[in-house]
Protein backbone atom coordinates (compact mmCIF):
# COMPACT_ATOMS: atom_id res chain seq x y z
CA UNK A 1 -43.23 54.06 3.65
CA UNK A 2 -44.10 50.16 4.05
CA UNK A 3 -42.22 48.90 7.58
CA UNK A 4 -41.62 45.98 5.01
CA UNK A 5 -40.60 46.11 1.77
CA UNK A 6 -38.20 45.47 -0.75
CA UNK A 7 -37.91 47.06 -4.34
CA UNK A 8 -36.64 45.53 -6.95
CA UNK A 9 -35.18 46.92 -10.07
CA UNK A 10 -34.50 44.68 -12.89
CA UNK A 11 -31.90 45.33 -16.56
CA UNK A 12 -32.28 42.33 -18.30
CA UNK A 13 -29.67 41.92 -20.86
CA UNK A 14 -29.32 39.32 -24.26
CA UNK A 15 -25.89 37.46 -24.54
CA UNK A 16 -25.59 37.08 -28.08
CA UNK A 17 -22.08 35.38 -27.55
CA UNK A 18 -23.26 32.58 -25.31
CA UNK A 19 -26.23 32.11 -27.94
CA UNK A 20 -27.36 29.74 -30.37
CA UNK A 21 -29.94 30.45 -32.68
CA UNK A 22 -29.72 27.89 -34.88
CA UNK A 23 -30.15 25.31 -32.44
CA UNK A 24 -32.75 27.20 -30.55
CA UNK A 25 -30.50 28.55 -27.02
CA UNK A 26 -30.97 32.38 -26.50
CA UNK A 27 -29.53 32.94 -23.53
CA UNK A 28 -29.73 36.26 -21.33
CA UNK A 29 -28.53 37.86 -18.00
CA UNK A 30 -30.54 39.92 -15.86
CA UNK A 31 -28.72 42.40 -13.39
CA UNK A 32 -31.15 42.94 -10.02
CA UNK A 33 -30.84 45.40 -7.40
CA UNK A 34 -32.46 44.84 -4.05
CA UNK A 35 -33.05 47.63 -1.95
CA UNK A 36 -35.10 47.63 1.68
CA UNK A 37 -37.03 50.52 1.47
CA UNK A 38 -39.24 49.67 4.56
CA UNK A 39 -38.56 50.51 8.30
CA UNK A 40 -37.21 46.81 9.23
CA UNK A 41 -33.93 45.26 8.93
CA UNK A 42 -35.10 42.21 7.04
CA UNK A 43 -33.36 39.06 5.06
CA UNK A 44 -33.89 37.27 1.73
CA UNK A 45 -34.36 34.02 2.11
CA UNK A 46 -35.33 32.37 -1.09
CA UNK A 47 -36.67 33.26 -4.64
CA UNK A 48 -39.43 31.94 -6.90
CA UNK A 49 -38.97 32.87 -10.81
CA UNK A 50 -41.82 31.94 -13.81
CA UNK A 51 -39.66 31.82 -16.64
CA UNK A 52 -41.94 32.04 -20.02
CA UNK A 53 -40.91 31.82 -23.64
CA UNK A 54 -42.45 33.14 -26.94
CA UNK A 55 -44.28 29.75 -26.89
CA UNK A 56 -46.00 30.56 -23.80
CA UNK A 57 -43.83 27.55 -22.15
CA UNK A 58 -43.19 28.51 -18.69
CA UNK A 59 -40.46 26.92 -16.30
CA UNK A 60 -41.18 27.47 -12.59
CA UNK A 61 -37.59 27.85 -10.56
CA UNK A 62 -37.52 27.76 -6.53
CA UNK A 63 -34.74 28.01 -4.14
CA UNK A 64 -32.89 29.21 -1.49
CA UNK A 65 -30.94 32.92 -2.09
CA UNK A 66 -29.86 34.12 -4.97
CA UNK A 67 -26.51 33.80 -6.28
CA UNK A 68 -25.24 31.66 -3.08
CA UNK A 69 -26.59 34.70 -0.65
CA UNK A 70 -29.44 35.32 1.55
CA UNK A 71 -28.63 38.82 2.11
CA UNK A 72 -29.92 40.66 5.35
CA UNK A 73 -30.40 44.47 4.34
CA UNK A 74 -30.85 47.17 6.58
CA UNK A 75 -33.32 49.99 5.37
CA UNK A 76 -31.65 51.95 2.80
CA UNK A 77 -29.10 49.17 2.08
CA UNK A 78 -29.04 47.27 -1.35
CA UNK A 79 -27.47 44.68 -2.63
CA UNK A 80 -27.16 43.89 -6.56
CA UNK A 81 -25.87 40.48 -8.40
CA UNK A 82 -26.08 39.35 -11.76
CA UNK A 83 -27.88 35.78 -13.07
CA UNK A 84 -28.92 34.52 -15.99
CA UNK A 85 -31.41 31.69 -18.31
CA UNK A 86 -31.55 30.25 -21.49
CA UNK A 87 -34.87 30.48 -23.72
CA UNK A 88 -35.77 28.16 -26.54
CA UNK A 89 -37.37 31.20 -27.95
CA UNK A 90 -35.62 34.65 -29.18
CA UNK A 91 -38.28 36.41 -26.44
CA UNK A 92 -39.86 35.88 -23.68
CA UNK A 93 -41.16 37.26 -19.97
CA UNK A 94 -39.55 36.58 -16.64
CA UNK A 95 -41.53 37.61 -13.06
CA UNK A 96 -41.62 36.33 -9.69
CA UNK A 97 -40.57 37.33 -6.39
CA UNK A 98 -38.40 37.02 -3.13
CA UNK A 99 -39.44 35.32 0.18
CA UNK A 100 -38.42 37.79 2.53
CA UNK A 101 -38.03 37.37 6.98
CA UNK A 102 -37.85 41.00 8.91
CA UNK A 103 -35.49 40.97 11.79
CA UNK A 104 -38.90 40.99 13.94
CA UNK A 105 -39.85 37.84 12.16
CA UNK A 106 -42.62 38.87 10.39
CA UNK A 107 -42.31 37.26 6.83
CA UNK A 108 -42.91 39.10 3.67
CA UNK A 109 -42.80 39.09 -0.18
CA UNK A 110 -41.04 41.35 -2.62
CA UNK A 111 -42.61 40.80 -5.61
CA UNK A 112 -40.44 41.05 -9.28
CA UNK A 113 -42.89 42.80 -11.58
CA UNK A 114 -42.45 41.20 -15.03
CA UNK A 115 -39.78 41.87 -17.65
CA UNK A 116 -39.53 41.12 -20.85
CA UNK A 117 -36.13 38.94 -22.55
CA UNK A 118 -35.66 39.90 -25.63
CA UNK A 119 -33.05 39.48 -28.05
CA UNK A 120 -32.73 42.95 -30.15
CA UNK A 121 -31.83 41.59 -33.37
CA UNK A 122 -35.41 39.77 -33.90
CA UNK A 123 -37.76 42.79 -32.82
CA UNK A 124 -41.46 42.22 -32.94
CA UNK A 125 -43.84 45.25 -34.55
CA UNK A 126 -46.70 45.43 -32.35
């Protein structure tokens, strides 16, 4: 076991009811879990996305928190919220990762392995 890390787990989701396809908005939600599977009590402290449609047009997105929080999780604790973006494109491939302080103060990062958005209706045959 790391004495710092987080692990992310990611279920993106495609809101077909807050979509418009037509005019090009596909929007999706993404539900995250954060859990500190390290040694260290440690807090989040901000969050850097790459956003990238079918197009291969990326939007970079940098901040403090998620959700209004910067939550400080003990090992074993987790904490979960729900977001979401808008694509121009009916796919695409969010990654990125969390900025991360230990209650030591060493700093860290959590990284967000890739995931795809996709909406299910316009499935691609690889």
């Amino acid at each position: 076991m790391a004495k710092y890390e987080f692990r992310v787990e990611v279920q993106p989701e495609y809101l077909p009811e807050q979509s418009m396809p037509e005019q090009g908005l596909y929007t999706f939600a993404y539900t995250i879990t954060i859990t500190n599977s390290g040694e260290v009590p440690a807090q989040l402290i901000s969050r850097h996305w790459l956003i990238t449609d079918a197009a291969g047009t990326t939007e970079e997105v940098k901040g403090l928190g998620v959700v209004g929080h910067q939550p400080l999780l003990r090992p074993g604790e987790s904490f979960q919220y729900t977001s979401g973006c808008r694509l121009r494109t009916p796919t695409g491939v969010m990654r990125g990762s969390y900025f991360c302080v230990a209650e030591d103060g060493e700093r860290f990062e959590a990284p967000i392995a890739a995931f795809d958005l996709a909406d299910p209706s316009t499935r691609v045959l690889h």
